[in-house]
Protein backbone atom coordinates (compact mmCIF):
# COMPACT_ATOMS: atom_id res chain seq x y z
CA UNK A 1 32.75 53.82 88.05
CA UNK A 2 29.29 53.90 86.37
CA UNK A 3 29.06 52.67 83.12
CA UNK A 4 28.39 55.04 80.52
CA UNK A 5 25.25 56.02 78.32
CA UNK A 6 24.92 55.50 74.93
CA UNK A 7 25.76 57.86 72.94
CA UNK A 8 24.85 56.93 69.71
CA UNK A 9 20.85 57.39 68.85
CA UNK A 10 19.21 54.24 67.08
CA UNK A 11 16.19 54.27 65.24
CA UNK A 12 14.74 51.81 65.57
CA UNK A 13 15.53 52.29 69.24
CA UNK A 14 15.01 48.22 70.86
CA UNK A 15 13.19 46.41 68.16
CA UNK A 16 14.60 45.05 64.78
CA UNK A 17 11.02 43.60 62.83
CA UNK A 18 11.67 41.05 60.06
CA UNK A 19 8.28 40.81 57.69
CA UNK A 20 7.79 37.22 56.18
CA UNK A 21 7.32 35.55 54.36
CA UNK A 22 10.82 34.10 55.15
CA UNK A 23 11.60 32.08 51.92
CA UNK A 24 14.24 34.79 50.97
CA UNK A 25 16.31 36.83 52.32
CA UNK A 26 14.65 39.55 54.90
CA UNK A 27 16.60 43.07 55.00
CA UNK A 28 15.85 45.40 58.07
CA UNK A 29 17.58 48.83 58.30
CA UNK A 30 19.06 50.46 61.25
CA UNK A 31 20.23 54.14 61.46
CA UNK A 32 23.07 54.81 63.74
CA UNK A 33 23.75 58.81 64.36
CA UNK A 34 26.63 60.74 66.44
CA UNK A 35 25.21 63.57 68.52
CA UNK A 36 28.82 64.49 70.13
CA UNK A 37 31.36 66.31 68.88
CA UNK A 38 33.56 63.61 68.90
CA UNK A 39 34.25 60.44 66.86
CA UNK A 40 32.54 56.93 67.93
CA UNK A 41 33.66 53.71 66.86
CA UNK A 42 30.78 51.10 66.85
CA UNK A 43 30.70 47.45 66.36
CA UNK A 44 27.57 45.25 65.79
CA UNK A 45 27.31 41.83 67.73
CA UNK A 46 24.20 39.28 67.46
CA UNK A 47 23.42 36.14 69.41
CA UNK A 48 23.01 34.11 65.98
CA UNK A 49 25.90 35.21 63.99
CA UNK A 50 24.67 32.05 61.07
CA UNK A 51 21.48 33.50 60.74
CA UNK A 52 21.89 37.51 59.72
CA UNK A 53 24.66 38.89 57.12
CA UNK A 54 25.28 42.48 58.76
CA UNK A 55 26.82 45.26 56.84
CA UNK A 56 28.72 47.19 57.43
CA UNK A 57 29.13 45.45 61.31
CA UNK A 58 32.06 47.71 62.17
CA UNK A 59 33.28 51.13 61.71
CA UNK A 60 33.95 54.46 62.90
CA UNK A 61 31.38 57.05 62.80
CA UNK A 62 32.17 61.48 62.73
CA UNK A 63 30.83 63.99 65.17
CA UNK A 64 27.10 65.13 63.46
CA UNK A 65 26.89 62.12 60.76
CA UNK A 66 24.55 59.17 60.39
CA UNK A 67 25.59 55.03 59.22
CA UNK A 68 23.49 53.22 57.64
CA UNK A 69 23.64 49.55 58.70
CA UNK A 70 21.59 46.58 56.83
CA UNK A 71 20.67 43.40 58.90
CA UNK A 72 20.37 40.48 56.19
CA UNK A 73 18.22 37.75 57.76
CA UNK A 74 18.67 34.85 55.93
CA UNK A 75 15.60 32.55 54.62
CA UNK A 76 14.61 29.70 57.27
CA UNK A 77 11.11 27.93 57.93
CA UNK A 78 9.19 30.21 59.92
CA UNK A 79 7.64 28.49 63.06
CA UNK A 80 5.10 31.08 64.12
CA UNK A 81 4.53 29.22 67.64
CA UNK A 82 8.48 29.69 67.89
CA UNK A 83 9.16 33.16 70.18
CA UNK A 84 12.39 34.81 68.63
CA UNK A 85 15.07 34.79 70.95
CA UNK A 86 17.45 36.06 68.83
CA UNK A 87 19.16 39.72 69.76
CA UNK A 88 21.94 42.23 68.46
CA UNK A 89 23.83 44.25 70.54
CA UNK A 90 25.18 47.62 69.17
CA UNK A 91 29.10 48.55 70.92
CA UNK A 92 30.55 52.05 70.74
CA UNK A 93 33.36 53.61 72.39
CA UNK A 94 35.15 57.04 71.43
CA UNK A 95 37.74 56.58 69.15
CA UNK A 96 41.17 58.20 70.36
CA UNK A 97 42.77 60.60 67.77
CA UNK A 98 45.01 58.49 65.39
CA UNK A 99 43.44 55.44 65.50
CA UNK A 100 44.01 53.05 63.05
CA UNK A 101 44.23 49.33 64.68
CA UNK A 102 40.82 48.88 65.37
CA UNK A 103 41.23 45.38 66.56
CA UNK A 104 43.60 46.75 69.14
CA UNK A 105 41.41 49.65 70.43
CA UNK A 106 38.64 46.72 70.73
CA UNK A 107 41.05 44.24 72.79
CA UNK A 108 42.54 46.99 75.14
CA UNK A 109 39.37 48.83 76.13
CA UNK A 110 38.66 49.45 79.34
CA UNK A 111 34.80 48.02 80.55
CA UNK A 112 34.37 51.63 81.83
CA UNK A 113 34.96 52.96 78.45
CA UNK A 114 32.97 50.89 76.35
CA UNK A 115 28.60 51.93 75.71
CA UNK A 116 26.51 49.78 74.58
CA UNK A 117 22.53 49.18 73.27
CA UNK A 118 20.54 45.96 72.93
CA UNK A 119 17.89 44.97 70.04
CA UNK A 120 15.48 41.81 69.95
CA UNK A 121 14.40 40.51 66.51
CA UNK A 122 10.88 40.53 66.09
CA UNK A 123 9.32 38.09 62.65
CA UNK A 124 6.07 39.05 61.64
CA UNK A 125 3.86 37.47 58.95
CA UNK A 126 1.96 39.67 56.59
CA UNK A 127 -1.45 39.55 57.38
CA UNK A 128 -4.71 39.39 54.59
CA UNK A 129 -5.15 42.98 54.55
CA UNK A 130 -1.31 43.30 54.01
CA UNK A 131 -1.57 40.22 51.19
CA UNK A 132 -4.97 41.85 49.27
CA UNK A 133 -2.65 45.67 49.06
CA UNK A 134 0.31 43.87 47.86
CA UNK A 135 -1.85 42.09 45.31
CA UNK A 136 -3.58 45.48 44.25
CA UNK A 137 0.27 47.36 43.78
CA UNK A 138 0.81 44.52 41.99
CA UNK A 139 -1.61 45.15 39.76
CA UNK A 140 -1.77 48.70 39.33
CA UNK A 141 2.26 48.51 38.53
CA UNK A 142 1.21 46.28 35.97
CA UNK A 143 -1.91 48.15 34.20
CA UNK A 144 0.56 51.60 34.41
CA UNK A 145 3.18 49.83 32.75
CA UNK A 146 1.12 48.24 29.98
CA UNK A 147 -0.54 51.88 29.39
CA UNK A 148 2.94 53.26 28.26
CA UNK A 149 3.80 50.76 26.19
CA UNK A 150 2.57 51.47 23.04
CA UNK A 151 0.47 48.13 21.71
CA UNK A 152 1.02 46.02 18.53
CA UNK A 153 -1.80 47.56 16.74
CA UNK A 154 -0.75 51.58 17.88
CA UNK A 155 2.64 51.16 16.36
CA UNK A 156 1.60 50.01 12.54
CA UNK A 157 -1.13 52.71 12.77
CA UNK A 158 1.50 55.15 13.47
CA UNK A 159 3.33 53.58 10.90
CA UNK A 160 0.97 54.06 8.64
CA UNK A 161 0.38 57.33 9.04
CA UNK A 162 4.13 58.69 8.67
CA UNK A 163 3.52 56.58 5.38
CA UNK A 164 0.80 58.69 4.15
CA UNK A 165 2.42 62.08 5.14
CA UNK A 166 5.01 61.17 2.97
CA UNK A 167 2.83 60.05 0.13
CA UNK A 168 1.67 63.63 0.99
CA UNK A 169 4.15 65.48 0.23
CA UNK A 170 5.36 63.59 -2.80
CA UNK A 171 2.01 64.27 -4.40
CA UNK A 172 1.66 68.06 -3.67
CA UNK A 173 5.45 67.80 -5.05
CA UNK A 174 4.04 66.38 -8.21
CA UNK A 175 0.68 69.23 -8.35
CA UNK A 176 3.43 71.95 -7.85
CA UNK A 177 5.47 70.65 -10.59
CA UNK A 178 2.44 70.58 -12.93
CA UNK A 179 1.22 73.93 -12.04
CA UNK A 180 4.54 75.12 -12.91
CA UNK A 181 4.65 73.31 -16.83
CA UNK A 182 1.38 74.55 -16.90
CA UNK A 183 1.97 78.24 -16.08
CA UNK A 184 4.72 78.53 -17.83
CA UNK A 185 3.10 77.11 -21.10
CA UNK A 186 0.65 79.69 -20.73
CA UNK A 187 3.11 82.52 -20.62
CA UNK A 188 4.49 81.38 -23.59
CA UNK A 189 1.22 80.78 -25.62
CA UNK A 190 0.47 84.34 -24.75
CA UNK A 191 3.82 85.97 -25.52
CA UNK A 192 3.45 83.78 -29.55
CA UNK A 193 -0.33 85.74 -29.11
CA UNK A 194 1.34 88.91 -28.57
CA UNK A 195 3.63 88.74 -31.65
CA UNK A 196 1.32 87.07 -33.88
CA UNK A 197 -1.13 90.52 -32.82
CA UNK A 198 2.09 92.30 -33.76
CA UNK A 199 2.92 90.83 -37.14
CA UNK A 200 -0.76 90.88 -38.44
CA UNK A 201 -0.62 94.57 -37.74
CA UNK A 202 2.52 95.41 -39.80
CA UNK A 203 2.33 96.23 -43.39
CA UNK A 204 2.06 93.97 -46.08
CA UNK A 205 5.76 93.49 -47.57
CA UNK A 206 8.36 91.48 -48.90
CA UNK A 207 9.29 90.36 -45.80
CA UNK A 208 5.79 89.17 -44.16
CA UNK A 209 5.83 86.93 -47.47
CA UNK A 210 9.43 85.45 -46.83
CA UNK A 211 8.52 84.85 -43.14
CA UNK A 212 4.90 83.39 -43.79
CA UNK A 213 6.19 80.04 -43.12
CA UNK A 214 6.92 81.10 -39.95
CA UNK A 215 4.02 82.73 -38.81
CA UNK A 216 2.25 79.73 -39.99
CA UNK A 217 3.97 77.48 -37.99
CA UNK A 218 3.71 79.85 -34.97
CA UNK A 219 -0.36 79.72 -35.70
CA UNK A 220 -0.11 75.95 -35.39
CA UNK A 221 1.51 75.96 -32.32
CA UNK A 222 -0.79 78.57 -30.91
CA UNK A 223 -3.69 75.90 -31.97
CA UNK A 224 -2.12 73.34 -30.54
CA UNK A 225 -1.42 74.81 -26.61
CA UNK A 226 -4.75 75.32 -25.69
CA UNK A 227 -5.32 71.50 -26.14
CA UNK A 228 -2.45 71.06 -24.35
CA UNK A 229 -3.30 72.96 -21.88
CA UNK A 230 -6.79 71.14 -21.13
CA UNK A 231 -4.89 67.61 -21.47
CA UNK A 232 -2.17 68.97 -18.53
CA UNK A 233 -5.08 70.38 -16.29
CA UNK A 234 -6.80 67.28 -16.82
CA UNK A 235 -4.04 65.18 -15.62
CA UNK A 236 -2.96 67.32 -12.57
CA UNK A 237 -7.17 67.30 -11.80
CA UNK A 238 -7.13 63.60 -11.93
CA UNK A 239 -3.89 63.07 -10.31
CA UNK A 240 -4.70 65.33 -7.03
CA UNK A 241 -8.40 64.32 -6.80
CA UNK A 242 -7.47 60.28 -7.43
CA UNK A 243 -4.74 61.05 -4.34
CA UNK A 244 -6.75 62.19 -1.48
CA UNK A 245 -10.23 60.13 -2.64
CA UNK A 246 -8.53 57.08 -2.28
């Protein structure tokens, strides 16, 4: 009996490339996908089993779904007059329902039932042109990431500025306040105006001489607000003006 096709599709399909330099450890990725309808077991062999870490290297894969395997080469001094003779060798076989010994279903399969595809390692060395882009990601990653960092100097400004926003507000707090006092004394100078006007115009009697004392007093008072008032603007002038000069 023939032996049978794969039926598992690889990509890559024959070659497994490992890009130097090989001072650390070289991943290469291979996709392993089910066409059928049925389940595949698959095991992963290689002719230098002390040189690549290979996971997963075994497993069983369902009808329509894809594994991804990753071959870990491990670092070595690259000879680049050295040919690579190394290979991998990718084994599948259906799996039977119920199967849950997979060492067993290994050791008792038949040759006949057992598919199989070959890879060859292939090292390559990065060459200048490959060396100069590297260099210029390099530097690109590092000019994007020092644009989004904000600098030393950009975060005291910024500081500074929620400092003066606050000083702000605390001073228009302040003119508010002092536009209020001074409002309000000005209501009440004219309401003692008002009943000053009212007490002059009332007829002379008894009682505008027992209250003269008081309307007296209220006269002084009157006197005094309107210096007041010029003393309060005068502050709240200075105050605001001083503020936003400086």
């Amino acid at each position: 009996m023939s032996k049978l096709d794969q039926v598992l599709i690889l990509d890559p399909p024959s070659d497994l490339k490992f890009k130097g330099p090989f001072t650390d450890v070289i991943t290469s990725n291979l996709k392993l996908k089910n066409p059928s309808d049925r389940r595949v077991c698959f095991k992963v062999k290689t002719t230098a089993p002390r040189r690549y870490c290979v996971r997963p290297n075994s497993g069983v894969i369902d009808p329509g779904a894809t594994v991804n395997i990753s071959v870990m080469l491990q670092p070595f001094e690259y000879d680049p007059n050295e040919k690579s003779k190394h290979k991998f060798m990718v084994q599948t076989i259906f799996a039977p329902p119920n199967v849950s010994d997979m060492d067993s279903l290994w050791k008792d399969a038949k040759p006949d039932e057992l598919m199989d595809s070959k890879l060859r390692c292939v090292f390559e060395m990065p060459s200048e042109n490959d060396r100069v882009n590297d260099i210029d990601a390099s530097r690109s990653t590092l000019l994007n990431s020092t644009r989004a960092e904000p600098t030393p100097a950009a975060i005291p400004a910024a500081a500074a500025a929620a400092v003066d926003d606050a000083e702000m507000k605390r001073v228009l707090e302040k003119c508010r306040r002092l536009q209020a006092e001074v409002n309000k004394l000005t209501e009440e100078n004219r309401q003692l105006k008002d009943e000053a006007n009212r007490i002059r115009k009332m007829p002379r009697s008894d009682h505008v001489t027992s209250n003269s004392t008081n309307l007296m007093g209220r006269e002084h008072s009157m006197a005094y607000l309107p210096s007041l008032l010029v003393v309060l603007a005068a502050i709240f002038i200075g105050f605001f003006s001083g503020k936003f000069i400086l």
